[in-house]
C-alpha atoms as a PDB file:
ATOM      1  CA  UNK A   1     171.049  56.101  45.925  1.00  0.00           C
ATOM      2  CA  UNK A   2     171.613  54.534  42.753  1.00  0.00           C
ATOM      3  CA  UNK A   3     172.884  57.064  39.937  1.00  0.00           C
ATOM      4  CA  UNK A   4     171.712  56.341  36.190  1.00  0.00           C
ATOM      5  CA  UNK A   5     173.221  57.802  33.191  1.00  0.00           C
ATOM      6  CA  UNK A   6     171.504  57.467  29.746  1.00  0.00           C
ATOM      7  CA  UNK A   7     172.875  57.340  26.163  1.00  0.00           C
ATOM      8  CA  UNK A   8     170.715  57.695  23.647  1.00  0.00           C
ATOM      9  CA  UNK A   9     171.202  59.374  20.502  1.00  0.00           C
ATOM     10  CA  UNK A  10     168.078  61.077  20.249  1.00  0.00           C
ATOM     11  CA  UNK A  11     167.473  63.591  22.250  1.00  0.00           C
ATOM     12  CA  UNK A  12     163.092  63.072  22.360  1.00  0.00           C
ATOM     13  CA  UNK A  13     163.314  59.464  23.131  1.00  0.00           C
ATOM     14  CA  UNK A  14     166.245  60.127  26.014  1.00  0.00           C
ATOM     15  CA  UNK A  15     163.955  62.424  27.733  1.00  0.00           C
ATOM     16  CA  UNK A  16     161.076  60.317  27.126  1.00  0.00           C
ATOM     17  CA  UNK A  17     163.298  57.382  29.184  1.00  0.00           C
ATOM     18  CA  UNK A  18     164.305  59.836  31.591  1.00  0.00           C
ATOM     19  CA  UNK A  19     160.639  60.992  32.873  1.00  0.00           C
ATOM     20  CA  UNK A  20     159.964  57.222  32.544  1.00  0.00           C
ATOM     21  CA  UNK A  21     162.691  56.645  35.897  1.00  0.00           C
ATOM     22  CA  UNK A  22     162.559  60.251  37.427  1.00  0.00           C
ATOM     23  CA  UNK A  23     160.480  59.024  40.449  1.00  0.00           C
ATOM     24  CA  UNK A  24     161.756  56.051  40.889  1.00  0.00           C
ATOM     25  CA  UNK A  25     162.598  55.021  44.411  1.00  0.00           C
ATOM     26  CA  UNK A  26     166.654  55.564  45.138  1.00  0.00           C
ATOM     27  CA  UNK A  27     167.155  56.256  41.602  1.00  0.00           C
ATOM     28  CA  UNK A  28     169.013  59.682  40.051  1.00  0.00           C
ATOM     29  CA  UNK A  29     169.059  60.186  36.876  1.00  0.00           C
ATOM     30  CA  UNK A  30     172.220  62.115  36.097  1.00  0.00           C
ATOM     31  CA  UNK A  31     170.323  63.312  32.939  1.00  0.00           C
ATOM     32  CA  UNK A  32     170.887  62.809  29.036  1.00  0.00           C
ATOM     33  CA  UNK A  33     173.777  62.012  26.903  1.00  0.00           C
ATOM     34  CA  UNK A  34     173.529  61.764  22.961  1.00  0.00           C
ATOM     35  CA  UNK A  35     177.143  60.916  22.381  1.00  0.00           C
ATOM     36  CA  UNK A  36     179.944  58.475  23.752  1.00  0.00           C
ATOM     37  CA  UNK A  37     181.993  61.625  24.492  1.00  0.00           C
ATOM     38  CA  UNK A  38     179.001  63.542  26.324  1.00  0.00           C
ATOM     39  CA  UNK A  39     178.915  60.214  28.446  1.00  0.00           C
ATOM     40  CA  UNK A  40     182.423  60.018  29.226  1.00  0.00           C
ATOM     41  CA  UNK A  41     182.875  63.395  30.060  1.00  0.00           C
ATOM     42  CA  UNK A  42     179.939  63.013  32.889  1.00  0.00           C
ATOM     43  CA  UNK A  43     181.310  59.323  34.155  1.00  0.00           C
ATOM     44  CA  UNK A  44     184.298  61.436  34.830  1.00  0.00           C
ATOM     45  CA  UNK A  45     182.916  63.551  36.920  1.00  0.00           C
ATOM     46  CA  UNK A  46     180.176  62.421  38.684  1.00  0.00           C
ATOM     47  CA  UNK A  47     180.002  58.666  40.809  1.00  0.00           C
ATOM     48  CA  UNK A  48     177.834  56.783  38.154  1.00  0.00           C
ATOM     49  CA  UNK A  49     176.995  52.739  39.132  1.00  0.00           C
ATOM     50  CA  UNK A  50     174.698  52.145  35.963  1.00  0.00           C
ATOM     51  CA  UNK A  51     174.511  52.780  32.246  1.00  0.00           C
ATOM     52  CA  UNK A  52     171.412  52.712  30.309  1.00  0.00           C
ATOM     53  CA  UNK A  53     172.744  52.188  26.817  1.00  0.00           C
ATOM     54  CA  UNK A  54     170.060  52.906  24.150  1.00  0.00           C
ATOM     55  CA  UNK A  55     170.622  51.203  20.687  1.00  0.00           C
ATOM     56  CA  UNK A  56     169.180  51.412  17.487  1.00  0.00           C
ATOM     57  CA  UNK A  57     171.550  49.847  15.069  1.00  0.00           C
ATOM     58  CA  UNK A  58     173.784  46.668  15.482  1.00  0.00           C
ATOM     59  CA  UNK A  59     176.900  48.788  14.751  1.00  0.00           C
ATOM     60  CA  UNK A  60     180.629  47.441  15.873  1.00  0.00           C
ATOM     61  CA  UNK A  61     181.488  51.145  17.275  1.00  0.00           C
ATOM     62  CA  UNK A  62     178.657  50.182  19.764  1.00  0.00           C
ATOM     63  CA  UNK A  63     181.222  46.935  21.096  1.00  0.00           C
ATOM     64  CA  UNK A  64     184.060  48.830  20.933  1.00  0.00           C
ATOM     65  CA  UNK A  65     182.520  51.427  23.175  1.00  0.00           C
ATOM     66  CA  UNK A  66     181.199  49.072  25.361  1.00  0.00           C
ATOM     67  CA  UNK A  67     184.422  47.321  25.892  1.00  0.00           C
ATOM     68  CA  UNK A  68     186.233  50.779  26.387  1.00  0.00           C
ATOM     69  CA  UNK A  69     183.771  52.104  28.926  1.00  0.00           C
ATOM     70  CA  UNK A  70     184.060  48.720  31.254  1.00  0.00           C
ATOM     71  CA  UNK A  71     188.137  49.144  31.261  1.00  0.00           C
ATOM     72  CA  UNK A  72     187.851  52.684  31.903  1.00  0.00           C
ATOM     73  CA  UNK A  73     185.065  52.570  34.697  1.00  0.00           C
ATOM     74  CA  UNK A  74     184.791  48.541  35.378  1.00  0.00           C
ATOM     75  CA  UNK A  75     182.324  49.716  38.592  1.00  0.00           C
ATOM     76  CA  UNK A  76     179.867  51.443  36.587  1.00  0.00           C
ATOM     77  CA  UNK A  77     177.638  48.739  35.243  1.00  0.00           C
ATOM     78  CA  UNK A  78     176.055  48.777  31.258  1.00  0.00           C
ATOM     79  CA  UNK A  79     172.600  48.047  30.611  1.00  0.00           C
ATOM     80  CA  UNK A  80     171.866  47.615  27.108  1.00  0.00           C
ATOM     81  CA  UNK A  81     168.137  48.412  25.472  1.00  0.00           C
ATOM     82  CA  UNK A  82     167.518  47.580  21.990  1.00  0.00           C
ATOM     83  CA  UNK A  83     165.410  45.186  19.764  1.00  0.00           C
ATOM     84  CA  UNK A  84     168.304  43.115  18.750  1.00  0.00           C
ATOM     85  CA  UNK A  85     167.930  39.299  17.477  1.00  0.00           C
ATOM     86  CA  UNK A  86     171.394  38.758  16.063  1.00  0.00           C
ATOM     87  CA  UNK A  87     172.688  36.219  18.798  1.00  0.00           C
ATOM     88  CA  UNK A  88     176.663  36.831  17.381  1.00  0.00           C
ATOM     89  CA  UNK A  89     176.120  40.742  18.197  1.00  0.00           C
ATOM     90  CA  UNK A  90     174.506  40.312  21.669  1.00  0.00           C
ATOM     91  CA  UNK A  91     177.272  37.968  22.737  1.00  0.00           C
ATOM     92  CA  UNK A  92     179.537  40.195  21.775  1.00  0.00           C
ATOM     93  CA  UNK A  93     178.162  43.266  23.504  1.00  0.00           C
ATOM     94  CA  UNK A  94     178.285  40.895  26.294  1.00  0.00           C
ATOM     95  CA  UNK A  95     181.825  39.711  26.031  1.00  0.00           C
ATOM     96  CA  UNK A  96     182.762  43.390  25.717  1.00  0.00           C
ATOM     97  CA  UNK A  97     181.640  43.822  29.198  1.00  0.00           C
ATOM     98  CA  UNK A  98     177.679  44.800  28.990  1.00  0.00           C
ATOM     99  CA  UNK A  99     175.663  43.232  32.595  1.00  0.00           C
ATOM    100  CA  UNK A 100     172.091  43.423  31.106  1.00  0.00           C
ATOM    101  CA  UNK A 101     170.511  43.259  27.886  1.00  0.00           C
ATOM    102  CA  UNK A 102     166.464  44.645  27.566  1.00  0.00           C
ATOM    103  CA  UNK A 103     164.310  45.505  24.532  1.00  0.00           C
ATOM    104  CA  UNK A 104     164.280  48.696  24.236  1.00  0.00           C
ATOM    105  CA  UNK A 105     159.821  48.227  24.159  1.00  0.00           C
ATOM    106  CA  UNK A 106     160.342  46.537  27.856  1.00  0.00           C
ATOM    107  CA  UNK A 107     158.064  48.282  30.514  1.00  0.00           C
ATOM    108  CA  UNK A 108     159.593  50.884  33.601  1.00  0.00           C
ATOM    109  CA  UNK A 109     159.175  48.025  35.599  1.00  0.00           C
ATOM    110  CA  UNK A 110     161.244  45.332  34.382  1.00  0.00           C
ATOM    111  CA  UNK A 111     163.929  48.653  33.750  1.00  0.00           C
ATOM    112  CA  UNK A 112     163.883  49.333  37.301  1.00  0.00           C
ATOM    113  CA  UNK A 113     164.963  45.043  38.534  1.00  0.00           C
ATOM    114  CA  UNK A 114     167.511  45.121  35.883  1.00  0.00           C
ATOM    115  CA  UNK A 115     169.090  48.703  37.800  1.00  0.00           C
ATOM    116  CA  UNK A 116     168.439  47.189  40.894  1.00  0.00           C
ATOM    117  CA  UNK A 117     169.942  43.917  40.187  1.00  0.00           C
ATOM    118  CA  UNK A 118     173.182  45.721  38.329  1.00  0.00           C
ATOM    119  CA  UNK A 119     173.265  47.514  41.422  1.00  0.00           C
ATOM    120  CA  UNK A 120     173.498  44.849  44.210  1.00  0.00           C
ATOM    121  CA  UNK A 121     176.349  42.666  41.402  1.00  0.00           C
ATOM    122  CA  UNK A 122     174.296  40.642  39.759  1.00  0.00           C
ATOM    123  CA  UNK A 123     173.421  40.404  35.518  1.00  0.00           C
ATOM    124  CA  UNK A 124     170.110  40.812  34.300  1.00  0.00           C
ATOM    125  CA  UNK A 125     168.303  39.777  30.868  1.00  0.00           C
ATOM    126  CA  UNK A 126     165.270  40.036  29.476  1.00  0.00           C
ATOM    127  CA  UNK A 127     163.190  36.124  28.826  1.00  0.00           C
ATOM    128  CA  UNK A 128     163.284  36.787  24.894  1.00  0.00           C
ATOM    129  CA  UNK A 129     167.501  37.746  25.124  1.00  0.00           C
ATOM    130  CA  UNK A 130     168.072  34.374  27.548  1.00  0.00           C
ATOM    131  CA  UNK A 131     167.240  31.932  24.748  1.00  0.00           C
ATOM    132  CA  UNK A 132     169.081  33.865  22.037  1.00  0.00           C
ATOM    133  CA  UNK A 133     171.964  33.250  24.534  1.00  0.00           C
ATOM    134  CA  UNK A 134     171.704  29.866  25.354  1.00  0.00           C
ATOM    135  CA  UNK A 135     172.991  27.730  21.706  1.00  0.00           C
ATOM    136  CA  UNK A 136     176.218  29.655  22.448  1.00  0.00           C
ATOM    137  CA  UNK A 137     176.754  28.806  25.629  1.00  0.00           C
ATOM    138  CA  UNK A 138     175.722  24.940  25.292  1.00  0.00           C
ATOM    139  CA  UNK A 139     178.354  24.338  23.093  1.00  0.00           C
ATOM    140  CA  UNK A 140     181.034  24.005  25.408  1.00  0.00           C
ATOM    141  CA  UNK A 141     181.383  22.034  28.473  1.00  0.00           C
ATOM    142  CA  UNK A 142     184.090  21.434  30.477  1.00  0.00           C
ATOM    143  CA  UNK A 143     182.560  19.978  33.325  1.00  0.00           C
ATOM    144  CA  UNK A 144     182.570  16.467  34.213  1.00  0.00           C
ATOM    145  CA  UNK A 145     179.274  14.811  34.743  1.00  0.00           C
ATOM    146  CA  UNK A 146     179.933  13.201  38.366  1.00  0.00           C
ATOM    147  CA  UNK A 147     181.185  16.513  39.105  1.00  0.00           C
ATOM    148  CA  UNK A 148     177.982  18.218  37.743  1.00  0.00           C
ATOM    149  CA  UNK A 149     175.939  16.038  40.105  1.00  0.00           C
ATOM    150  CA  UNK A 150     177.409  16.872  42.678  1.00  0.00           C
ATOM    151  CA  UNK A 151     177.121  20.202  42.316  1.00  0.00           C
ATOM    152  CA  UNK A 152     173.306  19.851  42.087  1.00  0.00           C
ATOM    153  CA  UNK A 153     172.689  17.737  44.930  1.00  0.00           C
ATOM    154  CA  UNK A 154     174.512  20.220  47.190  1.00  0.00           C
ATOM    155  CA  UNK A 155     171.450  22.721  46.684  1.00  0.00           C
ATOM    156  CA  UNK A 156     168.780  22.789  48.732  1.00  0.00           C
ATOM    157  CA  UNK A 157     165.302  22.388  47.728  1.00  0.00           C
ATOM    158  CA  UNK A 158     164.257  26.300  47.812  1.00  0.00           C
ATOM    159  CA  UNK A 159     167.506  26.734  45.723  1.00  0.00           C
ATOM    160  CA  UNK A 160     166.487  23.962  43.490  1.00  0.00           C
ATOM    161  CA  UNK A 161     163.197  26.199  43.089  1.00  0.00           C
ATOM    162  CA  UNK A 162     164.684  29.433  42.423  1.00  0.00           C
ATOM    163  CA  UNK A 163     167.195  27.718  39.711  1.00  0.00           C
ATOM    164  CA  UNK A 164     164.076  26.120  37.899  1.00  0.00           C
ATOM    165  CA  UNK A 165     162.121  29.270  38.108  1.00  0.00           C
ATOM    166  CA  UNK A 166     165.060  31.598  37.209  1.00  0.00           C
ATOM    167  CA  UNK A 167     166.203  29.128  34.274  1.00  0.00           C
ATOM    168  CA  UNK A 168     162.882  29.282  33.199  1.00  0.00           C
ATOM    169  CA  UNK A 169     163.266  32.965  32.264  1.00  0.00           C
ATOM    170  CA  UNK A 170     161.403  34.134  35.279  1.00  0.00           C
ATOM    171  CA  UNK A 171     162.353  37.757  36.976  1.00  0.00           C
ATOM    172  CA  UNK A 172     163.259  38.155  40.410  1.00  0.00           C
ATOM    173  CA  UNK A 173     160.087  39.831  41.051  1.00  0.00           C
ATOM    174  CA  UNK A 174     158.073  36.987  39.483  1.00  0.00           C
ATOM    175  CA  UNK A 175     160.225  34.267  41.721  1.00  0.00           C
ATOM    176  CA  UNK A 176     159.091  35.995  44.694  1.00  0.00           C
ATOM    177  CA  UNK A 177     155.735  36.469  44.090  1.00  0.00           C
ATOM    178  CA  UNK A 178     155.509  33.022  42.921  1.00  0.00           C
ATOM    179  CA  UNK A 179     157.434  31.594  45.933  1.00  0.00           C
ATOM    180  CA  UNK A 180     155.792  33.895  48.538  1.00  0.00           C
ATOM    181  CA  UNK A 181     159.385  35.355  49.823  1.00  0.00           C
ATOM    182  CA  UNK A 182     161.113  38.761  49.235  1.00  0.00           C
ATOM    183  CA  UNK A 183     163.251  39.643  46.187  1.00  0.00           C
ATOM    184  CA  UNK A 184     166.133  39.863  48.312  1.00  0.00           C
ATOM    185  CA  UNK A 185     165.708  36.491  49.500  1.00  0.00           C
ATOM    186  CA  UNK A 186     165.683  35.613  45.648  1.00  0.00           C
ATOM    187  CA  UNK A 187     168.648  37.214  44.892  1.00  0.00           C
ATOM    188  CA  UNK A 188     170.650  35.465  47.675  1.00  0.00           C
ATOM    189  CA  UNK A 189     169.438  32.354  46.884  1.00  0.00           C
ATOM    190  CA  UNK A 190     170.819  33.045  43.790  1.00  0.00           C
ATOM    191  CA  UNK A 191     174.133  33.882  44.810  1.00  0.00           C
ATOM    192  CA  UNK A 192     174.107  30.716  46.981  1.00  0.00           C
ATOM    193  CA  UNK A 193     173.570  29.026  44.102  1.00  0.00           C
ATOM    194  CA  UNK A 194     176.223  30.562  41.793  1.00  0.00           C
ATOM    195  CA  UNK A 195     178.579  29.601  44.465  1.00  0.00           C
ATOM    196  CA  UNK A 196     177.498  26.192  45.165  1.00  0.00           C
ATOM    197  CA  UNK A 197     177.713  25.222  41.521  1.00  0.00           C
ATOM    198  CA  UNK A 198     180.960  27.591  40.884  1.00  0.00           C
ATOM    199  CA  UNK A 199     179.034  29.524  38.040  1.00  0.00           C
ATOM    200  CA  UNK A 200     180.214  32.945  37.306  1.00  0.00           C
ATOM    201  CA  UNK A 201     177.142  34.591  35.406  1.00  0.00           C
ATOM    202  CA  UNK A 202     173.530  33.879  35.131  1.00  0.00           C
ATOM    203  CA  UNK A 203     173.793  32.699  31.518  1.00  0.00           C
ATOM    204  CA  UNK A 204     176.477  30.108  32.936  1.00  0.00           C
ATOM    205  CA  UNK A 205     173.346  29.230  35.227  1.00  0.00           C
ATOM    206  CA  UNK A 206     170.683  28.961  32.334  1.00  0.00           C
ATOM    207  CA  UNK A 207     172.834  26.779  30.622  1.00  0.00           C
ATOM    208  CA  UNK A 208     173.975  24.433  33.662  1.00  0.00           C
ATOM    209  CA  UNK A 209     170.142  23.800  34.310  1.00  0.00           C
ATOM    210  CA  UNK A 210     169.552  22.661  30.385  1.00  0.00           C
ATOM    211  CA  UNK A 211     172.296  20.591  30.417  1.00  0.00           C
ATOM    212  CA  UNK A 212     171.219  18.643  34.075  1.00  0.00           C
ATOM    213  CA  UNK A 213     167.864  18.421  32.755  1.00  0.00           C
ATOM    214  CA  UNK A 214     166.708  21.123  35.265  1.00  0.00           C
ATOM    215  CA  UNK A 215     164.661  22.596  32.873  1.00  0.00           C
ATOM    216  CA  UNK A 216     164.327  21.871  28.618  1.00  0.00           C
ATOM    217  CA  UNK A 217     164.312  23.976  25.999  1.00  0.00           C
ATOM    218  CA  UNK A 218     161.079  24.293  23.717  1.00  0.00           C
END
């Protein structure tokens, strides 16, 4: 069982987010918090694994927070929901220790894969979030380009698919329906690959595949 706690500072819309998940298969929603404090106070006492931060305004509290809740409990795992363009902000949410990053209009669906995939240790963002992500990331490289090759060539060629795909903003769903295998399959493909190429996150992946020519950029 996977147990949820939600922040959200108003009350209607946590609710709202709450009914959204109740049914959810091995999901428990440890209920509503409207206040950093609230949410502590609950971490505390009950075995959390994932966070569904709700945010409305860019505000630098909001990275502080972050970045205090991931020393405090580094096994409980943030997901962050809000309708945030500002690429400096997100990468600092990010860097403050946040594993996902949804708009906060995103369907129960694509909620669910980014719990599930927090869950089993992996990061999860949204298609429009990936992009925003990516001219940061690009701008340093410290990796050799012999090296890089090699790298590539040691994947195989249903890795090779799953990178494309994945770097192509697709979900893990998607990948599997697309590739006619399981989403579990997906996701060890894609910690194959992580190892193979010695990447540590999935925006170190994205930006690996731009920079081989895996996939381009529009």
């Amino acid at each position: 069982m996977i147990n949820v706690a939600i922040l959200d500072e108003h009350p209607v819309a946590c609710d709202a987010l709450k009914a959204l998940l109740h049914d959810a298969d091995d999901i428990s929603i440890e209920g509503c918090n409207t206040t950093y404090r609230e949410l502590i106070g609950k971490l505390s006492e009950n075995q959390t694994h994932v966070i569904l931060l709700v945010l409305y305004q860019p505000e630098v509290n909001d990275v502080e927070s972050i970045r205090l809740l991931s020393q405090r409990f580094p096994k409980v795992k943030v997901l962050v929901l809000s309708m945030f363009k500002d690429e400096r902000f997100i990468l600092k949410m990010i860097k403050a220790g946040a594993k996902g990053h949804l708009s906060r209009d995103t369907n129960r669906s694509e909620i669910l894969e980014a719990i599930y995939t927090l869950r089993n240790g992996y990061e999860f963002y949204a298609k429009t979030i990936t992009n925003i992500l990516l001219s940061s990331y690009l701008s340093d490289d410290q990796i050799d380009v012999s090296e890089k090759e090699t790298r590539q060539k040691s994947l195989s060629d249903r890795e090779m698919e799953v990178f494309k795909l994945f770097a192509e903003g697709f979900s893990n769903r998607e990948i599997a329906e697309q590739l006619f295998i399981s989403v579990r399959t997906v996701e060890t493909h894609k910690n194959n690959i992580m190892k193979k190429i010695n990447m540590k996150t999935t925006v170190d992946l994205v930006k690996f595949a731009i920079k081989n020519n895996i996939i381009e950029l529009d």
